[in-house]
N, C-alpha and C. Protein backbone atom coordinates (compact mmCIF):
# COMPACT_ATOMS: atom_id res chain seq x y z
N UNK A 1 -20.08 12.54 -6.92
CA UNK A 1 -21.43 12.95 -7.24
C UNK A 1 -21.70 12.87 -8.74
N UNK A 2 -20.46 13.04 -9.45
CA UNK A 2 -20.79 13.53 -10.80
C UNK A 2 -21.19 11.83 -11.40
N UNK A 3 -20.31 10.83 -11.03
CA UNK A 3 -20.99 9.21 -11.23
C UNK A 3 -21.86 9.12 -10.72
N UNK A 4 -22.21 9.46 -9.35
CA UNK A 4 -23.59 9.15 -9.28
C UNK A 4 -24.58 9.15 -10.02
N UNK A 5 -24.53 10.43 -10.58
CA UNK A 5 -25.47 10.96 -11.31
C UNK A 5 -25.45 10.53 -12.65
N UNK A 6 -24.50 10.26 -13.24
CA UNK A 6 -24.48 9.46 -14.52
C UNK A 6 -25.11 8.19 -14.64
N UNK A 7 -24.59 7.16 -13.77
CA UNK A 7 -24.97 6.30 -12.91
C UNK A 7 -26.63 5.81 -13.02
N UNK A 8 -27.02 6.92 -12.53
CA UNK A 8 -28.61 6.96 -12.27
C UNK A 8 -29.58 7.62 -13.40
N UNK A 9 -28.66 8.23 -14.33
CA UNK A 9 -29.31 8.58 -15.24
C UNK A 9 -29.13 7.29 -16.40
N UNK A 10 -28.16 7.00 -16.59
CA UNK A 10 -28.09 5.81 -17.76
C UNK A 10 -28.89 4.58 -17.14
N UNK A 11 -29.04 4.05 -16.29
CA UNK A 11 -29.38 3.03 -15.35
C UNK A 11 -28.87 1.97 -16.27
N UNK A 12 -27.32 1.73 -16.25
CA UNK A 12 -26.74 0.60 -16.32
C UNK A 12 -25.65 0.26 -15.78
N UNK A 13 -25.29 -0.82 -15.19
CA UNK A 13 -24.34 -1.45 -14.57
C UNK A 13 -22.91 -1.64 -15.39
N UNK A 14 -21.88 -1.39 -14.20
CA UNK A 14 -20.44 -1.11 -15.11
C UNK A 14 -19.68 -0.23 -15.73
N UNK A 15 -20.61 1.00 -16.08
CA UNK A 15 -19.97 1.96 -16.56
C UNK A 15 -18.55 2.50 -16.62
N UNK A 16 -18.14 2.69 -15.62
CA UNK A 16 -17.08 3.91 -14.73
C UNK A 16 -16.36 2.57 -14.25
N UNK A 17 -14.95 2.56 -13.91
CA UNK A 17 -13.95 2.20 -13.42
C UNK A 17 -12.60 3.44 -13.15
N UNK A 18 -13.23 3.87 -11.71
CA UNK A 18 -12.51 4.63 -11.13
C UNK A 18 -11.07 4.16 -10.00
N UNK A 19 -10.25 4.71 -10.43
CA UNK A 19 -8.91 4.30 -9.84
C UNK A 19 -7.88 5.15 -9.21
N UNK A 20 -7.36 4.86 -8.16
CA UNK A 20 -6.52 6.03 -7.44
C UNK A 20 -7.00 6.00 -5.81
N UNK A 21 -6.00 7.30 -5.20
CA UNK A 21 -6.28 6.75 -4.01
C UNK A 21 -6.31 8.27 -3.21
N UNK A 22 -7.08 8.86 -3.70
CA UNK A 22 -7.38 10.54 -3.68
C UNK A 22 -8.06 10.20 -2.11
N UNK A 23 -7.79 11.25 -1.67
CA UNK A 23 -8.93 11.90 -0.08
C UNK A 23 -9.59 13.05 -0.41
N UNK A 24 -10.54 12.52 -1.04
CA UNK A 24 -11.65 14.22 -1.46
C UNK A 24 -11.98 14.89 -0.51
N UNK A 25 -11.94 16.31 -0.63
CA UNK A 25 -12.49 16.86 0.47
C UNK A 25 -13.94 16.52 0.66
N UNK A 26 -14.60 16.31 1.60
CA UNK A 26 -15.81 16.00 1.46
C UNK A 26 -17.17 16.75 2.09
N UNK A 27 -16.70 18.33 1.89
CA UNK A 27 -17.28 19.48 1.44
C UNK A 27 -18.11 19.40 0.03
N UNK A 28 -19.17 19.32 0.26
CA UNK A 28 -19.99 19.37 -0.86
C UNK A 28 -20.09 17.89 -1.42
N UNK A 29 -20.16 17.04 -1.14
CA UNK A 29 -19.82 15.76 -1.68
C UNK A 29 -21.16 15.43 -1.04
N UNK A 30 -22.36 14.80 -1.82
CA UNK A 30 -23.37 15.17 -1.55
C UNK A 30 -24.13 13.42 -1.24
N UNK A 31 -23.08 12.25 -1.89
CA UNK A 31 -23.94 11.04 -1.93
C UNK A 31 -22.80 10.18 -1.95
N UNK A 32 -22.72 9.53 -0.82
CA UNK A 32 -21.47 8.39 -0.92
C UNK A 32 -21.37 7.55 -2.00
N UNK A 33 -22.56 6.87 -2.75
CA UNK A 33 -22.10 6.38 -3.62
C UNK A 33 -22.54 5.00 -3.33
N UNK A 34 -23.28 5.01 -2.08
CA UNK A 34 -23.84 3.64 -1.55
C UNK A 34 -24.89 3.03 -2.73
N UNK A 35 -24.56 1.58 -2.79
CA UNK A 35 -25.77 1.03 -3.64
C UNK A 35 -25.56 1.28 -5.44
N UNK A 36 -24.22 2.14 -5.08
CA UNK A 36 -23.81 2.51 -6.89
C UNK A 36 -22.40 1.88 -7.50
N UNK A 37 -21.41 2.37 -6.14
CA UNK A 37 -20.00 2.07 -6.61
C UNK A 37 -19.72 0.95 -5.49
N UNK A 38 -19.03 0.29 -6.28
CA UNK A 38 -18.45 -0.85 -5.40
C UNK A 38 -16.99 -0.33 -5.44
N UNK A 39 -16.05 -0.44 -4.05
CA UNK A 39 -14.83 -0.75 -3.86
C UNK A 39 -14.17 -2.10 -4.14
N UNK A 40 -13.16 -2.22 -4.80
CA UNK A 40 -12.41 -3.55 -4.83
C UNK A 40 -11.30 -3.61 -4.58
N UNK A 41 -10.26 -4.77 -4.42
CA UNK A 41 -8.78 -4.03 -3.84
C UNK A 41 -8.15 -4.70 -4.99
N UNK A 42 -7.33 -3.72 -5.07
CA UNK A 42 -6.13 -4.01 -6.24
C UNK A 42 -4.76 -4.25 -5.91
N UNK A 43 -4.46 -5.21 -6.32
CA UNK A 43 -3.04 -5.73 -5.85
C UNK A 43 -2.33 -5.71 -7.31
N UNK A 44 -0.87 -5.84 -6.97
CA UNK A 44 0.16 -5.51 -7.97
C UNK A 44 0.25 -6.83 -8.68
N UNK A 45 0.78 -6.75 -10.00
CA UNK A 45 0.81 -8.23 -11.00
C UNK A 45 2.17 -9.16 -9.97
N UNK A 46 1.91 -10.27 -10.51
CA UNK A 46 3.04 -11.10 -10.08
C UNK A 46 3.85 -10.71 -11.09
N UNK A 47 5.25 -12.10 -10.67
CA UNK A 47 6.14 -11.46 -12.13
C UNK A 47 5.71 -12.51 -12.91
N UNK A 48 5.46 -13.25 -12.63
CA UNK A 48 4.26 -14.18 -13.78
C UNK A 48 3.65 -13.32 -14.88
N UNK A 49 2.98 -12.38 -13.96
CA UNK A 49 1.94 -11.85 -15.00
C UNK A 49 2.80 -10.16 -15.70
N UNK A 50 4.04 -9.84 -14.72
CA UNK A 50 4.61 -8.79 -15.64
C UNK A 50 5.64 -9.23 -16.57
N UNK A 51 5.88 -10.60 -16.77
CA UNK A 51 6.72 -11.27 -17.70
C UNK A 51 7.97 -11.43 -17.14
N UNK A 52 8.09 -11.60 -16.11
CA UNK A 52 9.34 -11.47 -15.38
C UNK A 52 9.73 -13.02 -14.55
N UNK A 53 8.81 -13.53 -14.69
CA UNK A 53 8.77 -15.22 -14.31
C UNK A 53 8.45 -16.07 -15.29
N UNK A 54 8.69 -17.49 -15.37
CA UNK A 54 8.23 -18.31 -16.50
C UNK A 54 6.95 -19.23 -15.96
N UNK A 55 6.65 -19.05 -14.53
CA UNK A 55 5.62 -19.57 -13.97
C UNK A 55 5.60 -20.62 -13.95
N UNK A 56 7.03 -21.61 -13.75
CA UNK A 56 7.55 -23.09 -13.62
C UNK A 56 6.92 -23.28 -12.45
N UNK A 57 7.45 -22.80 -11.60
CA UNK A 57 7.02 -22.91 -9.94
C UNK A 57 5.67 -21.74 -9.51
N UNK A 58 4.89 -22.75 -9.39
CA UNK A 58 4.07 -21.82 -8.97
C UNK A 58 3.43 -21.97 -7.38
N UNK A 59 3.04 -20.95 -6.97
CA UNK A 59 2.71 -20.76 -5.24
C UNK A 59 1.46 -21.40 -4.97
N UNK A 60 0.32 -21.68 -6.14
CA UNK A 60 -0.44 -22.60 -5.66
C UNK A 60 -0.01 -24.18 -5.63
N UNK A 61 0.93 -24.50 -6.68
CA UNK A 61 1.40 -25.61 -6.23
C UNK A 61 2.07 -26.12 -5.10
N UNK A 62 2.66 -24.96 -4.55
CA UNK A 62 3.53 -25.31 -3.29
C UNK A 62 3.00 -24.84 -2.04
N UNK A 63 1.40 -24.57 -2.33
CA UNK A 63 0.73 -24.60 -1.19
C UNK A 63 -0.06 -26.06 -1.53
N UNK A 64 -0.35 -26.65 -2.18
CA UNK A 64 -1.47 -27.76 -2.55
C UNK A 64 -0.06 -28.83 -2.45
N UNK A 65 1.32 -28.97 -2.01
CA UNK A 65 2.20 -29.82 -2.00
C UNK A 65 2.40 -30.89 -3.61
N UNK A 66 2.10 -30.12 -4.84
CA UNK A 66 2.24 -31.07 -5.96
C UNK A 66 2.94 -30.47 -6.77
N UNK A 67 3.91 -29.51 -6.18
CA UNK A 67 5.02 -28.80 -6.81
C UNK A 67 6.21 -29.77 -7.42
N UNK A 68 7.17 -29.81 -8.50
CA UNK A 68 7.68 -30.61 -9.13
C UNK A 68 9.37 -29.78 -9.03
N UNK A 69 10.43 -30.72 -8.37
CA UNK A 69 11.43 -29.78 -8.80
C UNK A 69 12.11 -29.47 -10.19
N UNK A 70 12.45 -28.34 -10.38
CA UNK A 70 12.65 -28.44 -11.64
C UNK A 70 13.67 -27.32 -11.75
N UNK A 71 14.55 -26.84 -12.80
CA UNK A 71 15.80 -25.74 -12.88
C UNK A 71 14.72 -24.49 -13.27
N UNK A 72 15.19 -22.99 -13.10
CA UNK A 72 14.44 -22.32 -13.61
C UNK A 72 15.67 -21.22 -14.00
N UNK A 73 16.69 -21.50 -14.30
CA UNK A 73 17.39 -20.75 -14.73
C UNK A 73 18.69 -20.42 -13.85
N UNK A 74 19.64 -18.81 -13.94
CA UNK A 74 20.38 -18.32 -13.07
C UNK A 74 19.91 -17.01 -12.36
N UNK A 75 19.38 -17.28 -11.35
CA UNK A 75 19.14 -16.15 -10.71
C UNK A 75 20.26 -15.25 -10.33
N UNK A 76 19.42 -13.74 -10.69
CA UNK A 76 20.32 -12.38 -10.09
C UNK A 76 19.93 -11.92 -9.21
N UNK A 77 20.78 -11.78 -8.24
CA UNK A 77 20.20 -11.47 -7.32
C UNK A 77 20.00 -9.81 -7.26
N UNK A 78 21.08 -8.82 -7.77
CA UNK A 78 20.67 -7.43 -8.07
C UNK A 78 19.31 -7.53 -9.08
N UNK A 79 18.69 -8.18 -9.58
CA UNK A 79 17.75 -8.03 -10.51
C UNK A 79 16.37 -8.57 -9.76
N UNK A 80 16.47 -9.37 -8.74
CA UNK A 80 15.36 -9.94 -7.69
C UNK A 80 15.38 -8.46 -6.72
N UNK A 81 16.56 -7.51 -6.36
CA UNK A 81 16.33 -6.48 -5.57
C UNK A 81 15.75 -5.42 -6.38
N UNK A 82 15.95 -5.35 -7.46
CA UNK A 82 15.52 -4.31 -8.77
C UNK A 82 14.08 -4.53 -8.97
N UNK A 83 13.56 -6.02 -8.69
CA UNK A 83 12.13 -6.40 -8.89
C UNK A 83 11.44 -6.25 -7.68
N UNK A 84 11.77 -6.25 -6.71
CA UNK A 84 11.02 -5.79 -5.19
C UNK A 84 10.83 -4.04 -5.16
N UNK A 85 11.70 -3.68 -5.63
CA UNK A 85 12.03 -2.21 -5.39
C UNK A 85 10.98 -1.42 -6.48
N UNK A 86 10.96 -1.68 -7.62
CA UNK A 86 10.10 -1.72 -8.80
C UNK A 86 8.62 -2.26 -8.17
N UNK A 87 8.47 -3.26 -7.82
CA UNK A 87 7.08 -4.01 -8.12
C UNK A 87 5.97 -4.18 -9.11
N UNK A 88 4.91 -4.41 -8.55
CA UNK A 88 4.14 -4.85 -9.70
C UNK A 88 3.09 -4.16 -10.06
N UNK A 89 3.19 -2.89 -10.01
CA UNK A 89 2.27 -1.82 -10.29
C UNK A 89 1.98 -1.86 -11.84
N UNK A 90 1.22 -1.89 -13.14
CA UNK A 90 1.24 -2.12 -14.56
C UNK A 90 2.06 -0.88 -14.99
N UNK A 91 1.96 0.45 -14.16
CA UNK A 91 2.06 1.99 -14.56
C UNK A 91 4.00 1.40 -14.75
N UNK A 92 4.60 0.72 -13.93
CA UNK A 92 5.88 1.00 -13.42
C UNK A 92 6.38 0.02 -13.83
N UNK A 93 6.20 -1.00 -14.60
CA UNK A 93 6.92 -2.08 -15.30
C UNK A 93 8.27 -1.45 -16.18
N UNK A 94 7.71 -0.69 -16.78
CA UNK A 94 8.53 0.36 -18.08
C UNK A 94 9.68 1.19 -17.71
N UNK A 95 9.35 1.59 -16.49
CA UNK A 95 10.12 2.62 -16.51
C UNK A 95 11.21 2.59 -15.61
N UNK A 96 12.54 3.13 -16.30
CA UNK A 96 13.93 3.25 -15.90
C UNK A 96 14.19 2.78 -13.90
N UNK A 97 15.19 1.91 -13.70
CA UNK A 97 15.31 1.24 -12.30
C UNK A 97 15.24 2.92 -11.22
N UNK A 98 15.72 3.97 -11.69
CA UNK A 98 16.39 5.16 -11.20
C UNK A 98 15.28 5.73 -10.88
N UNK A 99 14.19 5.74 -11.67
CA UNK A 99 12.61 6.34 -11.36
C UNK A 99 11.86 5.31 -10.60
N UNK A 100 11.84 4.11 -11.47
CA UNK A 100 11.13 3.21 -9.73
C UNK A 100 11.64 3.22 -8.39
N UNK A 101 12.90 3.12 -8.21
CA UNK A 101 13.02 3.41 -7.07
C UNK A 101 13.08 4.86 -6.17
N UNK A 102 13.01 5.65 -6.99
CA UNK A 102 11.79 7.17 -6.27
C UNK A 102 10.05 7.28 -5.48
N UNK A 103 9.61 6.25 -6.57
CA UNK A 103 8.34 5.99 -6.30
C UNK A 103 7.55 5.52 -4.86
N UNK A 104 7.93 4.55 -4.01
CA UNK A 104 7.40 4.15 -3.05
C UNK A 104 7.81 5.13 -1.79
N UNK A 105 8.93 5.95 -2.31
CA UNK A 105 9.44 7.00 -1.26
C UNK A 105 8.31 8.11 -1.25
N UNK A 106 7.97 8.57 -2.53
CA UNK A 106 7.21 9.54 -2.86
C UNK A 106 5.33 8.99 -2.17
N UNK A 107 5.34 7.66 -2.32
CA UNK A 107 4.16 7.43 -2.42
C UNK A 107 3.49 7.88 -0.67
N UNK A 108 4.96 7.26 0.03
CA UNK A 108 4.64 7.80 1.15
C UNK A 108 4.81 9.14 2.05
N UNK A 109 5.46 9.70 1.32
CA UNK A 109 5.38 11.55 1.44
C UNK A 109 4.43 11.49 1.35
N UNK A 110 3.51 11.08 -0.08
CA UNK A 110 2.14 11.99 0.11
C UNK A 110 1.28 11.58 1.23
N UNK A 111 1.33 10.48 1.26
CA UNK A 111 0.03 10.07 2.17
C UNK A 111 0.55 10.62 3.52
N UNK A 112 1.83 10.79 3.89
CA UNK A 112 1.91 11.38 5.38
C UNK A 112 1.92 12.73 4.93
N UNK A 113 2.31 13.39 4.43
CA UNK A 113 2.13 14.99 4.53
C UNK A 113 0.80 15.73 3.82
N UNK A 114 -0.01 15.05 2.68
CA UNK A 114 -1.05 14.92 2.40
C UNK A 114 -2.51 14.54 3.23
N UNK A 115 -2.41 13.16 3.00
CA UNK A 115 -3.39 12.19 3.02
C UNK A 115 -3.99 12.47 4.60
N UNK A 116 -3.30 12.40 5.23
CA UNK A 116 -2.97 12.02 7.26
C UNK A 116 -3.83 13.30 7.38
N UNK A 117 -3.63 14.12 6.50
CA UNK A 117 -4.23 15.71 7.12
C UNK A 117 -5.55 15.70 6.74
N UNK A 118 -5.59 15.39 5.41
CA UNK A 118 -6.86 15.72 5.02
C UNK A 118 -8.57 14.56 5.41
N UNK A 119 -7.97 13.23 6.52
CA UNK A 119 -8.76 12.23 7.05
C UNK A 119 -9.92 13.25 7.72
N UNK A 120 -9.02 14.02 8.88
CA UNK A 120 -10.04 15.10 9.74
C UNK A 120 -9.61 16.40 10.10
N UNK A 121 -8.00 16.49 9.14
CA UNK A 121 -8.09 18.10 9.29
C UNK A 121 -7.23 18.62 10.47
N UNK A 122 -6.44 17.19 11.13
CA UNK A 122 -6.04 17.66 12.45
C UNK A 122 -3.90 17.19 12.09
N UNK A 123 -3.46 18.92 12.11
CA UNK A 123 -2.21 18.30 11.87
C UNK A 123 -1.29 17.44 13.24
N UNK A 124 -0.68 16.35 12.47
CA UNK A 124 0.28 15.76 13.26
C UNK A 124 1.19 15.57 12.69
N UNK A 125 2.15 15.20 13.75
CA UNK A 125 3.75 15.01 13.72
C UNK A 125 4.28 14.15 12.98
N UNK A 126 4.45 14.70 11.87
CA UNK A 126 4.60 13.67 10.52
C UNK A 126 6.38 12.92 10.68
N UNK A 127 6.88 13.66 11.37
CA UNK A 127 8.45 13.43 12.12
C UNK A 127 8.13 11.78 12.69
N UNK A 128 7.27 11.50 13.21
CA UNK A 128 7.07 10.67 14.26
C UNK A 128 6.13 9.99 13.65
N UNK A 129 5.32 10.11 12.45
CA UNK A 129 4.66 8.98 12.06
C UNK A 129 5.79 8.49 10.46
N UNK A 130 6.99 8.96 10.90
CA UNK A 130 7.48 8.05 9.98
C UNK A 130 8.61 7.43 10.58
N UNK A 131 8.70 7.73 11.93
CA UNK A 131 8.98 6.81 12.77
C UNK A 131 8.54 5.47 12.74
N UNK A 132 7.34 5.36 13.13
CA UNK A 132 6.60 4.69 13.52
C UNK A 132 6.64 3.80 12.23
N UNK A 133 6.65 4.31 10.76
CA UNK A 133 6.76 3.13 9.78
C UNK A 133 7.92 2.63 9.50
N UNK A 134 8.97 3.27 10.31
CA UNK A 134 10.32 2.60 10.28
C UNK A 134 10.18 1.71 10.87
N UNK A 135 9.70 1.63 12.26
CA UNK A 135 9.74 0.69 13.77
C UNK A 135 8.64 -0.38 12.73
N UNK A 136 7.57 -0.29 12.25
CA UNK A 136 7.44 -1.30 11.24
C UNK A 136 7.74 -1.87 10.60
N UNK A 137 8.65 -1.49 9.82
CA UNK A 137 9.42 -1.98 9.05
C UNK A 137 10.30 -3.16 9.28
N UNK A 138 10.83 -2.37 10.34
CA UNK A 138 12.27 -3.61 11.68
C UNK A 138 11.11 -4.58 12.07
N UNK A 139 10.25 -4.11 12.15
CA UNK A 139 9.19 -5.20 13.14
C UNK A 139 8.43 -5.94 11.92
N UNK A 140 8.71 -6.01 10.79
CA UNK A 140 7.52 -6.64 9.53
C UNK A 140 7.16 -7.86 9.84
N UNK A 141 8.54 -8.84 10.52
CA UNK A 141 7.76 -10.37 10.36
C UNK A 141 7.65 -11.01 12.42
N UNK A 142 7.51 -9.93 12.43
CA UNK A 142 6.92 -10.21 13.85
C UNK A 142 5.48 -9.73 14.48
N UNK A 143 4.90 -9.82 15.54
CA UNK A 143 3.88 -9.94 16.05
C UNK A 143 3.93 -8.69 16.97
N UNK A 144 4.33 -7.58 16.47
CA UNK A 144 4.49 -6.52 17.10
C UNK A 144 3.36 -5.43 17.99
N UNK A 145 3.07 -5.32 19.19
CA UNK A 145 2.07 -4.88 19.92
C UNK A 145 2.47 -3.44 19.80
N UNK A 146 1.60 -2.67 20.02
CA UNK A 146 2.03 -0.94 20.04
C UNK A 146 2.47 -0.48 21.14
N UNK A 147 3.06 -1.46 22.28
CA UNK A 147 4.08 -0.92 23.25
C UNK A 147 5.48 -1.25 22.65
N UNK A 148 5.71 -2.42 22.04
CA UNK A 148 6.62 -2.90 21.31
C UNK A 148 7.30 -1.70 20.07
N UNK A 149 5.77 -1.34 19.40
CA UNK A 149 6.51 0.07 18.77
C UNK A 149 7.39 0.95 18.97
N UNK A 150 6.68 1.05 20.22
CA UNK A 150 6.79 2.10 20.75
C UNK A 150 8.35 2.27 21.61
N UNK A 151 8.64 0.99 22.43
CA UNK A 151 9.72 0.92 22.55
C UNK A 151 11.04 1.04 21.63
N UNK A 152 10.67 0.43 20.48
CA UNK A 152 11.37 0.53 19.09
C UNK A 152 12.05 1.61 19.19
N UNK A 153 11.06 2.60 18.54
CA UNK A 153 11.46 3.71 18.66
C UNK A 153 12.32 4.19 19.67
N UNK A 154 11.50 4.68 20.55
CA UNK A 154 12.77 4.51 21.89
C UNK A 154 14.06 4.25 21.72
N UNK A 155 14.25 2.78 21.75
CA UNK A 155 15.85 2.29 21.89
C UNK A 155 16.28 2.60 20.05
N UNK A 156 15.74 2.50 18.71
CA UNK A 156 16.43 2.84 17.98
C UNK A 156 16.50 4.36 17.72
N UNK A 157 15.40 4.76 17.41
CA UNK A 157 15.46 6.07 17.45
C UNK A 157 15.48 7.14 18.09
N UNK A 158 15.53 7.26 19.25
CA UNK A 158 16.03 8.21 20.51
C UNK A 158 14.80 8.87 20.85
N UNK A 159 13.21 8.35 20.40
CA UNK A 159 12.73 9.47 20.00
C UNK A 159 11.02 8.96 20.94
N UNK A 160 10.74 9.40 22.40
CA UNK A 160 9.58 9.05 22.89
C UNK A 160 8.39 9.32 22.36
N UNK A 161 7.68 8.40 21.98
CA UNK A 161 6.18 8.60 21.19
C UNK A 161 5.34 8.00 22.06
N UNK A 162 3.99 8.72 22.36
CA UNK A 162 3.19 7.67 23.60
C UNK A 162 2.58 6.94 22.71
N UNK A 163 1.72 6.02 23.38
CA UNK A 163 1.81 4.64 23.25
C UNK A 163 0.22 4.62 22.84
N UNK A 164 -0.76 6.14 23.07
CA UNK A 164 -1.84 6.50 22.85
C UNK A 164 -1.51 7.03 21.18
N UNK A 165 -0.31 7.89 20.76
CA UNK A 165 -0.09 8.03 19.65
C UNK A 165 0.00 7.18 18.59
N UNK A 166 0.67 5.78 19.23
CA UNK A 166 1.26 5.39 17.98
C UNK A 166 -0.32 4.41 17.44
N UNK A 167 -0.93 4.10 18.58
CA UNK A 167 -2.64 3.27 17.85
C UNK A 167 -3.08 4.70 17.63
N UNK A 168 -2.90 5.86 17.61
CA UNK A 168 -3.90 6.75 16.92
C UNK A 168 -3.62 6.66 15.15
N UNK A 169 -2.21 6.51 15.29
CA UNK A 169 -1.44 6.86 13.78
C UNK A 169 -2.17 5.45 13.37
N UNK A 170 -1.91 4.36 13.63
CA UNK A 170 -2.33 3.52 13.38
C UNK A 170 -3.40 3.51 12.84
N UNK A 171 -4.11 3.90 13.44
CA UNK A 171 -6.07 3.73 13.04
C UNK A 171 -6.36 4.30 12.08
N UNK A 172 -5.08 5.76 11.62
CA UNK A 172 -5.50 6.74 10.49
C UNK A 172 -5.32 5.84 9.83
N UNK A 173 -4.10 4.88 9.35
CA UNK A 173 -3.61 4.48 8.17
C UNK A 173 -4.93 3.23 7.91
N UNK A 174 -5.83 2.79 8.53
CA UNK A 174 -6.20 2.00 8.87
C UNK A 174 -7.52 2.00 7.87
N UNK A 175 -8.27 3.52 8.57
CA UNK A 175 -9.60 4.17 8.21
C UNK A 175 -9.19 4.73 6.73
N UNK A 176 -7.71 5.06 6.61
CA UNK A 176 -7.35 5.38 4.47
C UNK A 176 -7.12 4.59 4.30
N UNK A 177 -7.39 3.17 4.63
CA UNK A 177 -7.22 1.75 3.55
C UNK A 177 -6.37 1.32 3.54
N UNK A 178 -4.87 1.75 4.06
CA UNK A 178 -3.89 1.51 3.33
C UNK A 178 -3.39 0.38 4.73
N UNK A 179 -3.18 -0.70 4.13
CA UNK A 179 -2.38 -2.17 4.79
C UNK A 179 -1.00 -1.75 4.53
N UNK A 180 -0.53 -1.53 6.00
CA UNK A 180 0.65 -1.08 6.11
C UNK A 180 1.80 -2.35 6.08
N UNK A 181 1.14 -3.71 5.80
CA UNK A 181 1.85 -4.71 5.07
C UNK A 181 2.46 -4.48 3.94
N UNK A 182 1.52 -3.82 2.86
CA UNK A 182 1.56 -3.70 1.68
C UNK A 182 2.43 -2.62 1.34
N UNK A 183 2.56 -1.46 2.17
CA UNK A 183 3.26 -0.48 1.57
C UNK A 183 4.46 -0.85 2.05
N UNK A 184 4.95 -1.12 3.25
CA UNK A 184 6.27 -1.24 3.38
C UNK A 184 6.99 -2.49 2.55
């Protein structure tokens, strides 16, 4: 509300660049923001762009087939797992391997013990919706249906989830934005 209102009082375009991935309560929250704020999606730098590549090979070339072979050095491979684990967030370039890899653990605490609650207020079995992003996880490069989940679970984790649950969990993560490609 409080951009809104700035917003409409300056009447100029661009102002504000708001960032983060808060669930406001939306008690008192008086004007969505339609017609004012635009959403955009933000994706993490390459290592191109966090200095971590020399950008010899690049992915539009080797989708357009005019890629050139060429040496690009000695790859490490503990330092390619150090760079997945890290990623390409600008905040997390800097900081110590021991603290990035805290981060994506934490990121998803909040949003399941946080975020999940505060969509509509209705608690669930946060036990079992991190199930469910495990059974994702095993399942990332497949074509996985939500009986398939669901079985997952089952045979790895001992642990019956109906099959109405796991597209409910689903839909939350869905309706908070979050591409469960991206986080895992």
């Amino acid at each position: 509300d409080a951009v809104r209102y700035e917003v409409d009082k300056r009447a100029e375009k661009g102002q504000f660049l708001m960032t983060g991935s808060a669930t406001p309560n939306h008690k008192g929250i008086m004007h969505s923001g339609a017609g004012r704020i635009a959403k955009i999606k933000m994706r993490p730098m390459s290592l191109y762009e966090s200095g971590d590549s020399s950008g010899v090979v690049s992915l539009c070339d080797i989708l357009e087939g005019t890629v050139k072979a060429s040496l690009t050095g000695e790859v490490d491979l503990r330092h390619l797992l150090d760079l997945i684990v890290r990623g390409g967030w600008p905040g997390d370039l800097d900081i110590p391997m021991g603290q990035a890899e805290l981060l994506p653990g934490e990121y998803l605490n909040a949003v399941i013990d946080d975020d999940v609650f505060r969509i509509d207020g209705v608690k669930r079995d946060t036990r079992k919706i991190r199930l469910l992003l495990k059974s994702l996880a095993r399942n990332e490069s497949t074509t996985a249906t939500n009986k398939k989940l669901k079985n997952d679970i089952k045979e790895i984790d001992d642990e019956d989830i109906n099959i109405d649950t796991v597209a409910e969990y689903l839909d939350i993560f869905k309706s908070k934005g979050i591409d469960i490609e991206e986080v895992m």
